[in-house]
C-alpha atoms as a PDB file:
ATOM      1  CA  UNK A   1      60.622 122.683 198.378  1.00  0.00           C
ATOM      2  CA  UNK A   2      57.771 124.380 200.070  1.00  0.00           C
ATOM      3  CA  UNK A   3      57.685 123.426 203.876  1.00  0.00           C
ATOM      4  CA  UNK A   4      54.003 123.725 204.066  1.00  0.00           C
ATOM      5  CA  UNK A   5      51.421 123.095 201.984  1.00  0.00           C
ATOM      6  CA  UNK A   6      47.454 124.171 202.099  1.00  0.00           C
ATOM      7  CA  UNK A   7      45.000 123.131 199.929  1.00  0.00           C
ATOM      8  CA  UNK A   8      41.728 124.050 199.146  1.00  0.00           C
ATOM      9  CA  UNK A   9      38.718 122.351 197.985  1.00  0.00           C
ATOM     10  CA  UNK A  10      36.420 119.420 198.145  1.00  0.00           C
ATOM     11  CA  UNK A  11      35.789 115.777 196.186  1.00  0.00           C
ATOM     12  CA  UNK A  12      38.273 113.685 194.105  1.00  0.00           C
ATOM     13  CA  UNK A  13      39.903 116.812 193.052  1.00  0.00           C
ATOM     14  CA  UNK A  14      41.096 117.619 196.071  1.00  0.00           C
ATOM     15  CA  UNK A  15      41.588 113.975 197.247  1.00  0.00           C
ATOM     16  CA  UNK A  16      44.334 113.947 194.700  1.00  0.00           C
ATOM     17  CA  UNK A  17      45.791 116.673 195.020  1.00  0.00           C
ATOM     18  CA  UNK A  18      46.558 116.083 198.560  1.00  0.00           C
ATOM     19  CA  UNK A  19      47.529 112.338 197.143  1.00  0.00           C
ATOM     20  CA  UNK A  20      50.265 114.410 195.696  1.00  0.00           C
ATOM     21  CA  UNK A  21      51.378 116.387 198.107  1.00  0.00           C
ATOM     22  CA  UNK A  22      52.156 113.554 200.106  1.00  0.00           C
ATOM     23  CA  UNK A  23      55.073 112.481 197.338  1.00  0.00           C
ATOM     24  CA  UNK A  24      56.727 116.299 198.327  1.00  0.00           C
ATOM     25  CA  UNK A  25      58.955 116.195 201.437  1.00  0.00           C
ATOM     26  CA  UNK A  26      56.775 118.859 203.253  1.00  0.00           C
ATOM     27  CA  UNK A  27      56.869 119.398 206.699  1.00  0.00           C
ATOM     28  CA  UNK A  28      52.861 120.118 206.916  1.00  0.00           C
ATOM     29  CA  UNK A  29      49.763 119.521 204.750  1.00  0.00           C
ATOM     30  CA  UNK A  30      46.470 121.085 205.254  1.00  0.00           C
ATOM     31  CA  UNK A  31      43.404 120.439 203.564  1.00  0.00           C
ATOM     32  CA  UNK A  32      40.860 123.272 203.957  1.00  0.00           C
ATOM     33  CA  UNK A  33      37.349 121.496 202.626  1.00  0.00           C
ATOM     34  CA  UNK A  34      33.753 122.678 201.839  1.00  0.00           C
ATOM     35  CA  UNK A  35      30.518 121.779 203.942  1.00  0.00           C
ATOM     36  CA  UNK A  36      27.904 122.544 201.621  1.00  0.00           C
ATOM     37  CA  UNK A  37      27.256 118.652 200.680  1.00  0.00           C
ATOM     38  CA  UNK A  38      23.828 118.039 201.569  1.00  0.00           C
ATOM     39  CA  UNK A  39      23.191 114.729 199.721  1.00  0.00           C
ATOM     40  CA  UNK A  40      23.780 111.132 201.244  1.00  0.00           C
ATOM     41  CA  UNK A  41      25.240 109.945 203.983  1.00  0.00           C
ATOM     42  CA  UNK A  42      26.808 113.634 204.662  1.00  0.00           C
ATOM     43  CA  UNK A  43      23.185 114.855 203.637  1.00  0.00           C
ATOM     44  CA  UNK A  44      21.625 112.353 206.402  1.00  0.00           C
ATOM     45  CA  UNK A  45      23.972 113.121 209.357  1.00  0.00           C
ATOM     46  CA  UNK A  46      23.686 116.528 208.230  1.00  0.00           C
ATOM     47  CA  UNK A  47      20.134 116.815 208.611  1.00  0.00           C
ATOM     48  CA  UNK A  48      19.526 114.256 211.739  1.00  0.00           C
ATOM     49  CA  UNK A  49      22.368 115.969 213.571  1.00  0.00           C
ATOM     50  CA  UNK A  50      22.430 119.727 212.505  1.00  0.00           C
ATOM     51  CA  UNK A  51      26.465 119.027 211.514  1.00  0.00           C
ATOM     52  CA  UNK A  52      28.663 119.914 209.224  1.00  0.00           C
ATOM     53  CA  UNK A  53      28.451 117.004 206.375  1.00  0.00           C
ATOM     54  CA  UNK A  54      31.662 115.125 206.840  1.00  0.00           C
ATOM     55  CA  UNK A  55      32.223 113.278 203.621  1.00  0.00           C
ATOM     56  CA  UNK A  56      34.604 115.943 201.803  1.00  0.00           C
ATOM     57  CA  UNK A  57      36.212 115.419 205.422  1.00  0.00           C
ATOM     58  CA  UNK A  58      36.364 112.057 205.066  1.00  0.00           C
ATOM     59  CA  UNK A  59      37.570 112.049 202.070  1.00  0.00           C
ATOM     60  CA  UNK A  60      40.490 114.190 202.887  1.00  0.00           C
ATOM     61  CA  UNK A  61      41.085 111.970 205.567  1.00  0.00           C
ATOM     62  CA  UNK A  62      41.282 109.373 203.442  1.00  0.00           C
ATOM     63  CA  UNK A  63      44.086 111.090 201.369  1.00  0.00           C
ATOM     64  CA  UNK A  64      46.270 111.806 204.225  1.00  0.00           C
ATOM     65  CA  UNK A  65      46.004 108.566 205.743  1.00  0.00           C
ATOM     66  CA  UNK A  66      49.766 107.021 206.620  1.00  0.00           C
ATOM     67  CA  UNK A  67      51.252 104.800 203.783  1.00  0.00           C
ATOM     68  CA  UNK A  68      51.911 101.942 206.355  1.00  0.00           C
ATOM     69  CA  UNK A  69      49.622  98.616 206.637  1.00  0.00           C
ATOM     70  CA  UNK A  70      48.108 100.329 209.265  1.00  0.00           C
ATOM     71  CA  UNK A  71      47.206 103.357 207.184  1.00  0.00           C
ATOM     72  CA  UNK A  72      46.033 101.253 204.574  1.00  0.00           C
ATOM     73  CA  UNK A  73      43.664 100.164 206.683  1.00  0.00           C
ATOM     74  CA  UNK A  74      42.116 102.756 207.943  1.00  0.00           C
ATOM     75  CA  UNK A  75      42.231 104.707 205.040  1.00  0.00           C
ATOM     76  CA  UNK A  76      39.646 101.656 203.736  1.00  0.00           C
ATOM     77  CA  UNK A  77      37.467 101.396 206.436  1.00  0.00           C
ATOM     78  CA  UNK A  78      36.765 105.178 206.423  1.00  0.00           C
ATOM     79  CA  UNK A  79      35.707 105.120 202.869  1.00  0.00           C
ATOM     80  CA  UNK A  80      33.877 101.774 203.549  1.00  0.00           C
ATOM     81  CA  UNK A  81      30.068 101.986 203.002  1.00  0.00           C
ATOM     82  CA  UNK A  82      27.567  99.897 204.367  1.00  0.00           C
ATOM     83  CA  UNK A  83      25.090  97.885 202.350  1.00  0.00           C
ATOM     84  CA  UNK A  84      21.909  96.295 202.747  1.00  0.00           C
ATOM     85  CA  UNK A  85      18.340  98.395 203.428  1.00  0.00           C
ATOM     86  CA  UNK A  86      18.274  98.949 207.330  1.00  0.00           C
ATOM     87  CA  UNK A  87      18.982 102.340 208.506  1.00  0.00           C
ATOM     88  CA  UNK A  88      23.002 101.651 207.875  1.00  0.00           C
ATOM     89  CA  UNK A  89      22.756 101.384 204.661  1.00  0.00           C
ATOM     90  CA  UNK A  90      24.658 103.569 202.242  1.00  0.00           C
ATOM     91  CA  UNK A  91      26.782 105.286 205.519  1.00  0.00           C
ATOM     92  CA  UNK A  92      30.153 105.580 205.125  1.00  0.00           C
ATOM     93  CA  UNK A  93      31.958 104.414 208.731  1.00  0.00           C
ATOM     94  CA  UNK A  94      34.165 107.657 208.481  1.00  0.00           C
ATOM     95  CA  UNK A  95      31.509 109.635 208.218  1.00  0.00           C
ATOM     96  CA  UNK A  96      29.870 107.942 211.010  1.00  0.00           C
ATOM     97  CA  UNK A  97      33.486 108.176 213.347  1.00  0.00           C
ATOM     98  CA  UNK A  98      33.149 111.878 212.429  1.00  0.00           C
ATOM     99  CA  UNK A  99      30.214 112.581 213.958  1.00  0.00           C
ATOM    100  CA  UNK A 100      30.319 110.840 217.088  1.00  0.00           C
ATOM    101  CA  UNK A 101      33.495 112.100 217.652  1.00  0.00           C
ATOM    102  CA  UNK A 102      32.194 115.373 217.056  1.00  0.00           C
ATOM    103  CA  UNK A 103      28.879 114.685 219.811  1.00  0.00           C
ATOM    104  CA  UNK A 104      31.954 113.194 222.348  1.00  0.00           C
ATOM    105  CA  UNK A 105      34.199 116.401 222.421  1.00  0.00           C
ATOM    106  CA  UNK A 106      32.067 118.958 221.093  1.00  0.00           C
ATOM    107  CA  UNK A 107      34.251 120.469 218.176  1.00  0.00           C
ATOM    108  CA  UNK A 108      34.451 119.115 214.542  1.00  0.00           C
ATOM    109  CA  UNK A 109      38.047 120.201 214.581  1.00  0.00           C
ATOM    110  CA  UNK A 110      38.517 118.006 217.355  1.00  0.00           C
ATOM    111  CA  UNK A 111      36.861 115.425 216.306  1.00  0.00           C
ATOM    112  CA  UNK A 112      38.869 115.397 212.796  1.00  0.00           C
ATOM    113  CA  UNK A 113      41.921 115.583 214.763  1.00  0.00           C
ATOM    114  CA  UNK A 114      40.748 112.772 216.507  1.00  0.00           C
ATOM    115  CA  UNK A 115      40.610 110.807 213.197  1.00  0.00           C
ATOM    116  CA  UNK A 116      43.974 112.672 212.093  1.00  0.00           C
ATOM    117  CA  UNK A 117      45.842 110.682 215.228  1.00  0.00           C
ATOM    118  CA  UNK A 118      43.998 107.667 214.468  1.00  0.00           C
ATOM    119  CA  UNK A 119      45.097 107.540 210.982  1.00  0.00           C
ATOM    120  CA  UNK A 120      48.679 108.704 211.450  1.00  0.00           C
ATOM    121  CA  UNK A 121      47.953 111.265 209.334  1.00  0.00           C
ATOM    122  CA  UNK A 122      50.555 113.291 206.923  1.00  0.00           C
ATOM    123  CA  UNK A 123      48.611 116.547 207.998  1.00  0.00           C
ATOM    124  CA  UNK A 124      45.342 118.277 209.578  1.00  0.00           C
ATOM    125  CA  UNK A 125      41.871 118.382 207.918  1.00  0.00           C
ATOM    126  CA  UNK A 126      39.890 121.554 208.648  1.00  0.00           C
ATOM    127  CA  UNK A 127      35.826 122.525 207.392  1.00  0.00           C
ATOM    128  CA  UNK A 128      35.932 125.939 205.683  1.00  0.00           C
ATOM    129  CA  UNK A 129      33.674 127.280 207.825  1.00  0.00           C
ATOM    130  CA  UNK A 130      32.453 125.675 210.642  1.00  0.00           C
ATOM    131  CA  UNK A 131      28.765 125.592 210.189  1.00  0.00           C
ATOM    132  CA  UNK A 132      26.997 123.929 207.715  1.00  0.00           C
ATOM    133  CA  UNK A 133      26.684 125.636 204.390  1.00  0.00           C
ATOM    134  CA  UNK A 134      23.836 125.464 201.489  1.00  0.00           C
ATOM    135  CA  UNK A 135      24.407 126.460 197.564  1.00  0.00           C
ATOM    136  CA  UNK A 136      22.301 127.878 194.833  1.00  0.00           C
ATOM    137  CA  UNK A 137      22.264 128.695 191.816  1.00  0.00           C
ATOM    138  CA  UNK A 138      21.424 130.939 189.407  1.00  0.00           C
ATOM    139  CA  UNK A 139      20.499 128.666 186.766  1.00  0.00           C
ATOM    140  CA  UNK A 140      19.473 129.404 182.974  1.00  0.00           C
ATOM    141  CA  UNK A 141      17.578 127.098 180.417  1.00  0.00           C
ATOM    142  CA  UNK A 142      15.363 125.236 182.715  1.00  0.00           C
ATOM    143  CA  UNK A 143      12.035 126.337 181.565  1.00  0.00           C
ATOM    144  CA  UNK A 144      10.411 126.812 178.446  1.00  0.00           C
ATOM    145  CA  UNK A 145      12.305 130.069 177.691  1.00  0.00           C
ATOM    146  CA  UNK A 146      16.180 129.350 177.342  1.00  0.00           C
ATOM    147  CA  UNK A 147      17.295 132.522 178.553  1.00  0.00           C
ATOM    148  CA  UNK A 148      15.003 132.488 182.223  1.00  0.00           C
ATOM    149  CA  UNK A 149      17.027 131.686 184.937  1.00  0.00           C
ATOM    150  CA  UNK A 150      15.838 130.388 187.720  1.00  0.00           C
ATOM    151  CA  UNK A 151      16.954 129.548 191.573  1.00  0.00           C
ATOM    152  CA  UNK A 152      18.712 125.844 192.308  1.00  0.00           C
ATOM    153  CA  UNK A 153      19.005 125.316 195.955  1.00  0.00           C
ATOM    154  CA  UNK A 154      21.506 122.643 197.337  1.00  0.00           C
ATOM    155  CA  UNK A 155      25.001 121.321 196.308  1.00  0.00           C
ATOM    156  CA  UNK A 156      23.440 117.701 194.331  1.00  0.00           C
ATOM    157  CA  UNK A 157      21.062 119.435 193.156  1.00  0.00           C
ATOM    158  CA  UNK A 158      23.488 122.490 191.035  1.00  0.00           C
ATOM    159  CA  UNK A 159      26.027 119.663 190.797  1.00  0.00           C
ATOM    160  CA  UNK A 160      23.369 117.504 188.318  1.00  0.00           C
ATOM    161  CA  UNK A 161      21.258 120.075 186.673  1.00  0.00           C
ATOM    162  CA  UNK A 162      20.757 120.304 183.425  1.00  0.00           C
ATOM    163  CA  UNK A 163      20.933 123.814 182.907  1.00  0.00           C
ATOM    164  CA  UNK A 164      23.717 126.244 182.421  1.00  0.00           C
ATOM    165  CA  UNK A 165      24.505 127.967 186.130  1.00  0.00           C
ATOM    166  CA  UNK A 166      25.597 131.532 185.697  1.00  0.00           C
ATOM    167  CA  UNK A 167      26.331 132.250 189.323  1.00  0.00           C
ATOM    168  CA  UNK A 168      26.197 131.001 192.877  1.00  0.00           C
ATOM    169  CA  UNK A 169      25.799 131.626 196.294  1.00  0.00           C
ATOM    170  CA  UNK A 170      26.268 130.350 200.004  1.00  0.00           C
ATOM    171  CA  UNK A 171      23.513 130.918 202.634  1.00  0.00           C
ATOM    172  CA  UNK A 172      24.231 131.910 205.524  1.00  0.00           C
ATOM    173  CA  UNK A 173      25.788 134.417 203.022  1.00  0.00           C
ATOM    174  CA  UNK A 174      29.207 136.307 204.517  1.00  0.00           C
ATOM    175  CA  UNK A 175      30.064 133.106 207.224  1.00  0.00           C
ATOM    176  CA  UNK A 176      32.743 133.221 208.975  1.00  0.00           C
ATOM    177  CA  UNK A 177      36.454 130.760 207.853  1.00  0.00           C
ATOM    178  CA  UNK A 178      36.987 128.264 210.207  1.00  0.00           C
ATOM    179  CA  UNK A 179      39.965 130.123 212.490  1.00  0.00           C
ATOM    180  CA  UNK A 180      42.115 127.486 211.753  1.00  0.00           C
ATOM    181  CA  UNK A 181      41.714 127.167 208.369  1.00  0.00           C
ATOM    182  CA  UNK A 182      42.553 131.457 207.916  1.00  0.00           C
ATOM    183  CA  UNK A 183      45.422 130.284 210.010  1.00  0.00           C
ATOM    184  CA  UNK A 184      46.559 127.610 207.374  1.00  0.00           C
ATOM    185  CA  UNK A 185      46.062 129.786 204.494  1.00  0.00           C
ATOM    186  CA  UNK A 186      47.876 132.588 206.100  1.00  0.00           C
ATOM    187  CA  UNK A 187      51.378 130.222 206.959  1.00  0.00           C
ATOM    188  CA  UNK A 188      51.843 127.998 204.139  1.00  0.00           C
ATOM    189  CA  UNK A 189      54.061 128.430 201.771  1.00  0.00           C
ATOM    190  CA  UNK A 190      52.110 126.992 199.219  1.00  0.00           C
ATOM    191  CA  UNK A 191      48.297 127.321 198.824  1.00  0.00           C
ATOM    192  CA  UNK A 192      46.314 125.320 196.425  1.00  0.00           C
ATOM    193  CA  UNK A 193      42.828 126.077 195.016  1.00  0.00           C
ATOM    194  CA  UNK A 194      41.062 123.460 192.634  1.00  0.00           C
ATOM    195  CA  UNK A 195      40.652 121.236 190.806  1.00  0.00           C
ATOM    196  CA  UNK A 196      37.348 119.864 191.710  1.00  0.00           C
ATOM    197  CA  UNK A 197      33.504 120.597 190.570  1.00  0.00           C
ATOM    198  CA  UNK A 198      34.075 124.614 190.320  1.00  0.00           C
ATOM    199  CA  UNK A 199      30.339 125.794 191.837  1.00  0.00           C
ATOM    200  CA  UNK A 200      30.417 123.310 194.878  1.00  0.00           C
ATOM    201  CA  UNK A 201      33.507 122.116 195.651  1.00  0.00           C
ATOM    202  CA  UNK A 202      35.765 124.851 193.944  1.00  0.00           C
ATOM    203  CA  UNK A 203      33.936 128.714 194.421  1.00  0.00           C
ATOM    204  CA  UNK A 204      32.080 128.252 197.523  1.00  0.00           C
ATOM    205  CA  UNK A 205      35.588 128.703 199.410  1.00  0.00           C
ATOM    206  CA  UNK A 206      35.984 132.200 197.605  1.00  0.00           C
ATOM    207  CA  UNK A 207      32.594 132.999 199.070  1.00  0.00           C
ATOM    208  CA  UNK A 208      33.610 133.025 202.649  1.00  0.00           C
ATOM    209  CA  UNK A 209      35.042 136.737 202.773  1.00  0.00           C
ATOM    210  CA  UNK A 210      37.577 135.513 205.731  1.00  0.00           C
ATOM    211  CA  UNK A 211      39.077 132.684 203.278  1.00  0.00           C
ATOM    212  CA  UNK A 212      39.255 135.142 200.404  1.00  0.00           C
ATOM    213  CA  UNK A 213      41.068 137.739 202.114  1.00  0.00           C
ATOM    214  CA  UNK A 214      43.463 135.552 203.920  1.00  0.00           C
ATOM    215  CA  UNK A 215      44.297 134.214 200.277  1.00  0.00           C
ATOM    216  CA  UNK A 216      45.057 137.626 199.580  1.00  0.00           C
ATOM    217  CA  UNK A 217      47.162 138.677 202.588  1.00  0.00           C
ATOM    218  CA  UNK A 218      49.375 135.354 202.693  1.00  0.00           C
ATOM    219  CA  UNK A 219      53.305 135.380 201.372  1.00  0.00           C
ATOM    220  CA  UNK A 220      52.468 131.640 199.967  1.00  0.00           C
ATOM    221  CA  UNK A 221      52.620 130.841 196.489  1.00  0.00           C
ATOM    222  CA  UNK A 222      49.191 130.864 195.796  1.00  0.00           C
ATOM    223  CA  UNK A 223      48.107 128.139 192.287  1.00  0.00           C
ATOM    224  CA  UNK A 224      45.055 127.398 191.083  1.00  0.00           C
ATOM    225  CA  UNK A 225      44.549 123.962 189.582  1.00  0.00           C
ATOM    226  CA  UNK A 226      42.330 124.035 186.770  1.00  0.00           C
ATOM    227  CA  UNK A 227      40.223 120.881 185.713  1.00  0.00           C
ATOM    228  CA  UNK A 228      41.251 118.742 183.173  1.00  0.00           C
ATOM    229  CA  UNK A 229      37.677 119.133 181.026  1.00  0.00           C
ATOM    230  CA  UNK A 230      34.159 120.726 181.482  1.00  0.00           C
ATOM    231  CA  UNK A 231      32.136 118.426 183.854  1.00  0.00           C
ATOM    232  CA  UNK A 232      28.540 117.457 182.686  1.00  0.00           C
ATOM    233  CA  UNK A 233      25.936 119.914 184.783  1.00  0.00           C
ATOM    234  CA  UNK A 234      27.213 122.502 186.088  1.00  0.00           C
ATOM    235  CA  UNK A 235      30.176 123.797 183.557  1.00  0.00           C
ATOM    236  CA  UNK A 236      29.073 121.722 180.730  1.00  0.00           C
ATOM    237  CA  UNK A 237      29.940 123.729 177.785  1.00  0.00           C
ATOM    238  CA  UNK A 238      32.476 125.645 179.768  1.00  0.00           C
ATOM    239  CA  UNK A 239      36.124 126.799 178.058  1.00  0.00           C
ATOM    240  CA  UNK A 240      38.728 126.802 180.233  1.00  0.00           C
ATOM    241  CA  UNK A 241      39.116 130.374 180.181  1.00  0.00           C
ATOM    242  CA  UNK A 242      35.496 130.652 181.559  1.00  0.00           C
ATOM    243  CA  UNK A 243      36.050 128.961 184.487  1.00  0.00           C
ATOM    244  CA  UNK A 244      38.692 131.901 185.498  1.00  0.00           C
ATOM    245  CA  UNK A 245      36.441 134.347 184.739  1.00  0.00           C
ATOM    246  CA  UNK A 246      33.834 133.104 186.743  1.00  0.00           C
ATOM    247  CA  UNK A 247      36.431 133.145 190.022  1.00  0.00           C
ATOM    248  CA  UNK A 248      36.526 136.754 188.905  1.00  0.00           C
ATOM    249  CA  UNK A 249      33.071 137.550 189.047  1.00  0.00           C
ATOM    250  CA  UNK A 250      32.215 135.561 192.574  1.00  0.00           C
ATOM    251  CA  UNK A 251      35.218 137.045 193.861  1.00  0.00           C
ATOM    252  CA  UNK A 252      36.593 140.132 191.846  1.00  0.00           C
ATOM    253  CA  UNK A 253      39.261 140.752 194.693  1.00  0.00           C
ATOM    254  CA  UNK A 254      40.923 137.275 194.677  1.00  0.00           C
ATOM    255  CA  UNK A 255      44.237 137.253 193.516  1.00  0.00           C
ATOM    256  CA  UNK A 256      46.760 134.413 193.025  1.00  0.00           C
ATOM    257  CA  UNK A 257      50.305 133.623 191.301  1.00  0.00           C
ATOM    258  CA  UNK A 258      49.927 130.940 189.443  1.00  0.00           C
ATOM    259  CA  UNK A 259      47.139 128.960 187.114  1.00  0.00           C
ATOM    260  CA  UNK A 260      48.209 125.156 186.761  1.00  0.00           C
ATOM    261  CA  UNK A 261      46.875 123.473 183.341  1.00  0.00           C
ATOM    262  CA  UNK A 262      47.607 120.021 182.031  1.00  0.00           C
ATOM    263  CA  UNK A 263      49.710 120.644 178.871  1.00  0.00           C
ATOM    264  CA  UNK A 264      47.837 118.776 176.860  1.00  0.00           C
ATOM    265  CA  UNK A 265      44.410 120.349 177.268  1.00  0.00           C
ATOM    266  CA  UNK A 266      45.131 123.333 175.417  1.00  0.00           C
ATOM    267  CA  UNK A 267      47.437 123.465 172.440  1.00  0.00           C
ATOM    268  CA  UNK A 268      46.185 125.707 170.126  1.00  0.00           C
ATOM    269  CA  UNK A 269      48.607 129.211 170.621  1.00  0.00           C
ATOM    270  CA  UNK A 270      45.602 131.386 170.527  1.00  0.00           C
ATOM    271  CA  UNK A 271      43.737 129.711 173.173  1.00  0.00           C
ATOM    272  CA  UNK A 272      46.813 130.118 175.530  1.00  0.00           C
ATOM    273  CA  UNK A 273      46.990 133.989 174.814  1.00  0.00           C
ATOM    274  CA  UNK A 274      43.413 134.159 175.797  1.00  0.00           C
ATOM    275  CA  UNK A 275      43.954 131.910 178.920  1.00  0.00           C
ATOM    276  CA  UNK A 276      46.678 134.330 180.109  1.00  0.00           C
ATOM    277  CA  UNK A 277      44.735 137.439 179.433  1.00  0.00           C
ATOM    278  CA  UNK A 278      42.104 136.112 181.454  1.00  0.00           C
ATOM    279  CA  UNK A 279      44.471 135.000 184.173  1.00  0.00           C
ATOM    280  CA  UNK A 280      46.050 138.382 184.473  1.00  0.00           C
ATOM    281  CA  UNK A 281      42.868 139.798 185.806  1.00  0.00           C
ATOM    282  CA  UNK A 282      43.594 137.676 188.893  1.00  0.00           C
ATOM    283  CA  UNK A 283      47.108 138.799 188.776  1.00  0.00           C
ATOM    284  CA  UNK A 284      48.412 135.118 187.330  1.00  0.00           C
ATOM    285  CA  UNK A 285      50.434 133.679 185.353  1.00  0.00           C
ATOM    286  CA  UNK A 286      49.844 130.302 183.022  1.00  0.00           C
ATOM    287  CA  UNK A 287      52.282 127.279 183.582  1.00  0.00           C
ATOM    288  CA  UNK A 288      51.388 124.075 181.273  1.00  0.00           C
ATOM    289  CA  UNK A 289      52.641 121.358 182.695  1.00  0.00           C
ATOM    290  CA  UNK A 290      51.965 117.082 182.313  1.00  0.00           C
ATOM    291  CA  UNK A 291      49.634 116.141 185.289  1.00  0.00           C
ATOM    292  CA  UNK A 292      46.981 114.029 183.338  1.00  0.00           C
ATOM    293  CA  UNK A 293      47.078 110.373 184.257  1.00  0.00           C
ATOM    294  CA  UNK A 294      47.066 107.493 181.608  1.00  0.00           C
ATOM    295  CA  UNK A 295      45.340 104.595 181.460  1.00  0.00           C
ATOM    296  CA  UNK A 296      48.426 102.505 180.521  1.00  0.00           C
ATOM    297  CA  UNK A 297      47.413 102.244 176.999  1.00  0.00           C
ATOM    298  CA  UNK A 298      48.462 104.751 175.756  1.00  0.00           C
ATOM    299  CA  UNK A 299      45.502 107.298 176.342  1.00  0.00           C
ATOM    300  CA  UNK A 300      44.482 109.811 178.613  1.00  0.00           C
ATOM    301  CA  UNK A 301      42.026 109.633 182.111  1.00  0.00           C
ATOM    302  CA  UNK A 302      40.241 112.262 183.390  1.00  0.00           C
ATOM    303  CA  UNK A 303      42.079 112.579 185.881  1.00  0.00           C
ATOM    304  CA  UNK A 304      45.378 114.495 187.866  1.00  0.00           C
ATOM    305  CA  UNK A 305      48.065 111.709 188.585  1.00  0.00           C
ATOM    306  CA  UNK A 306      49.227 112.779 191.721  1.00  0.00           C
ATOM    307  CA  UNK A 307      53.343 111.829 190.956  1.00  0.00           C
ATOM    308  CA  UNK A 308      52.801 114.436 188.029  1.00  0.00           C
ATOM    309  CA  UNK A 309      50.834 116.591 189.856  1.00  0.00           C
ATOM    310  CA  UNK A 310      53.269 116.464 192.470  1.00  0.00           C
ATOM    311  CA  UNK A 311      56.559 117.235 190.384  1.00  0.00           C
ATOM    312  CA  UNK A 312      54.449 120.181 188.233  1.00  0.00           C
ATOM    313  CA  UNK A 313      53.819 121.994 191.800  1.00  0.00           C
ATOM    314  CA  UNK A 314      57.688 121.695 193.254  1.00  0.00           C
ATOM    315  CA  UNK A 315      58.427 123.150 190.037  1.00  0.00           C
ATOM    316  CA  UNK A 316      56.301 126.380 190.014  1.00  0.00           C
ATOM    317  CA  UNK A 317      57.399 126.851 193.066  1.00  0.00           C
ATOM    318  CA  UNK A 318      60.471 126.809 192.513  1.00  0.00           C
ATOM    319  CA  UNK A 319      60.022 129.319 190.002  1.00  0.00           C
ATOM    320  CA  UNK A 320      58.003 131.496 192.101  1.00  0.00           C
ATOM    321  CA  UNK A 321      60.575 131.619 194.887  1.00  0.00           C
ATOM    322  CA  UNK A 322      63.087 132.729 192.477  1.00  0.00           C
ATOM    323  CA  UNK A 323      62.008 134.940 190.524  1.00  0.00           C
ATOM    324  CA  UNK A 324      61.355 138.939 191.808  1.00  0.00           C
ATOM    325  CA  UNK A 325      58.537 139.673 194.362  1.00  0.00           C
ATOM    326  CA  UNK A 326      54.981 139.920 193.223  1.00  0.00           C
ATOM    327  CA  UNK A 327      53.493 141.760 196.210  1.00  0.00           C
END
C-alpha cells in the first residue's frame, strides 16, 4: 500500500481519481492541479483579480473533503453555484472562499490550506504553478484548407474547437512548479498523471520543465491514467495510442512506469501490441485493468469508478514494488 499518493491533473478526471484514492489507506494525498482555466467563474476572478483560476482547486477540494456530515457539507457548498442575473450569478462559493482567502493571507497555498482545514480534508491541494497560465493551440482544419493550422488561444476555447489540435503550449512558456507541488511529486510513493481532457487539464503539467523533471527524478511509481474514450474537440478522432504519443512529443524526456487502461476499451490483441510499443518510448508498461463505472443496467459510463479505480492502482503497485528496479 503506497503511503503517499500525488496526483496530477485537472477536471472530473482528476476529481475521481482522488475520489479513489481516498478508499486506499494512505497516509497523504496530494492533488497537483492546472491554472490555465480562463472561462467562468475561474475565468471572472481570474481576470478581475489577476489570480490563479480556482475552480480545478475547488474541485479538488471538493474530492478530498472529509466523509463525515460535516464534510458533506462543505464539500456541497463549495461546488454550490449561485443563480439569478446580478453580479453573483454563475460563481461558485468555493471559488469565491478561494480568493478571498487568498487577498487575506497573501498566498494561494495558504489560502487552499485554509479551505483544506476547513474541510477536514484527506490531503493538500496545490496549483501547478503558481501564476496564472494561458493555452494554445496549434489547431488544423479551421479554415477553408483542411490541412492550415492555425493559433487557438485559451483553455475553453482548445477545449471546444472544432478542429483537430496537433500541439500546445503554455505562455508564460518555461514557468516555474509550484515548490510544493515539485516537493509532492518528488516524496510520494505513488504519482498519478491523467485521466482528464489531455491538452488542458492533462499536458499542460508536462509543460512546466520543474514538474517534468521532478517526475523524472522521483523513486514513486509513476502511472498514467488514460481516458476511457476520445473526447469531442480536442482529441476527437484520437486512438488511444495517440494520446501517448502526443505526451512524447510535448515532453520527449518524460518517463513513467506504468500506463493504466480500462480493460474493456481495447480488446483487439493487435491494438494492445501497438499500445505497448508506444508506451515503451516513455519507458512503460500496459496494465488493463476494470475501472469503468456502470450504470446499473448493465452498460458502461464514461466514466472511472473510483472503488475500481482504487483497487486497479493498489494493485500495480504492488507489482511495481516487487518486481526488480527500473531506474
Amino acid at each position: 500500500m503506497p503511503g503517499s499518493l500525488t496526483c496530477l491533473g485537472g477536471g472530473h478526471g482528476l476529481f475521481q481519481t482522488l475520489r479513489a484514492g481516498r478508499h486506499l489507506d494512505i497516509d497523504r494525498i496530494t492533488a497537483v492541479v492546472t491554472v490555465a482555466d480562463d472561462g467562468g467563474s475561474s475565468g471572472r476572478i481570474r481576470k478581475e483579480l489577476g489570480q490563479i483560476p480556482p475552480g480545478d482547486l475547488r474541485m479538488a477540494l471538493a474530492a478530498l473533503s472529509r466523509d463525515s456530515d460535516e464534510g458533506r457539507l462543505w464539500e456541497e457548498t463549495l461546488q454550490h453555484r449561485f443563480g439569478g442575473y446580478g453580479a453573483l450569478a454563475g460563481h461558485a462559493v468555493g471559488n469565491l472562499l478561494i480568493a478571498g482567502l487568498t487577498d487575506v493571507l497573501g498566498s494561494q497555498v495558504q489560502a487552499l490550506d485554509a479551505v483544506a482545514a476547513l474541510t477536514q480534508s484527506h490531503g493538500r491541494v496545490l496549483p501547478v504553478c503558481e501564476q496564472p497560465l494561458e493555452i494554445e493551440a496549434e489547431v488544423a482544419g479551421l479554415g477553408d484548407e483542411p490541412m492550415s493550422v492555425r493559433p487557438v488561444r485559451g483553455q475553453v476555447a482548445v477545449a471546444s474547437t472544432t478542429g483537430n489540435v496537433r500541439r500546445v503550449r503554455l505562455f508564460p512558456e518555461n514557468p516555474p512548479g509550484g515548490s510544493d507541488a515539485i516537493a509532492a511529486i518528488l516524496s510520494a510513493d505513488m504519482v498519478t498523471l491523467g485521466p482528464g481532457s489531455w491538452f488542458t487539464s492533462v499536458i499542460p503539467h508536462i509543460l512546466v520543465p520543474d514538474i517534468t523533471r521532478a517526475l523524472t527524478e522521483t523513486d514513486a511509481c509513476r502511472v498514467v491514467i488514460l481516458n476511457l474514450t476520445a473526447e469531442p474537440g480536442e482529441t476527437a478522432g484520437f486512438s488511444t495510442e495517440r494520446h501517448i504519443h502526443m505526451l512524447t512529443q510535448h515532453a520527449p524526456e518524460l518517463r513513467v512506469d506504468h500506463i493504466l487502461i480500462d480493460a474493456t476499451t481495447i480488446t483487439s490483441e493487435v491494438e494492445r501490441r501497438y499500445l505497448a510499443r508506444a508506451a515503451a518510448t516513455i519507458g512503460a508498461d500496459v496494465t488493463f485493468e476494470p475501472v469503468r463505472a456502470d450504470d446499473g443496467n448493465g452498460g458502461w459510463v464514461n466514466r472511472h469508478d473510483p472503488v475500481k479505480l482504487a483497487s486497479a492502482l493498489q494493485r500495480v503497485y504492488t507489482r511495481h514494488v516487487s518486481a526488480e528496479p527500473r531506474r
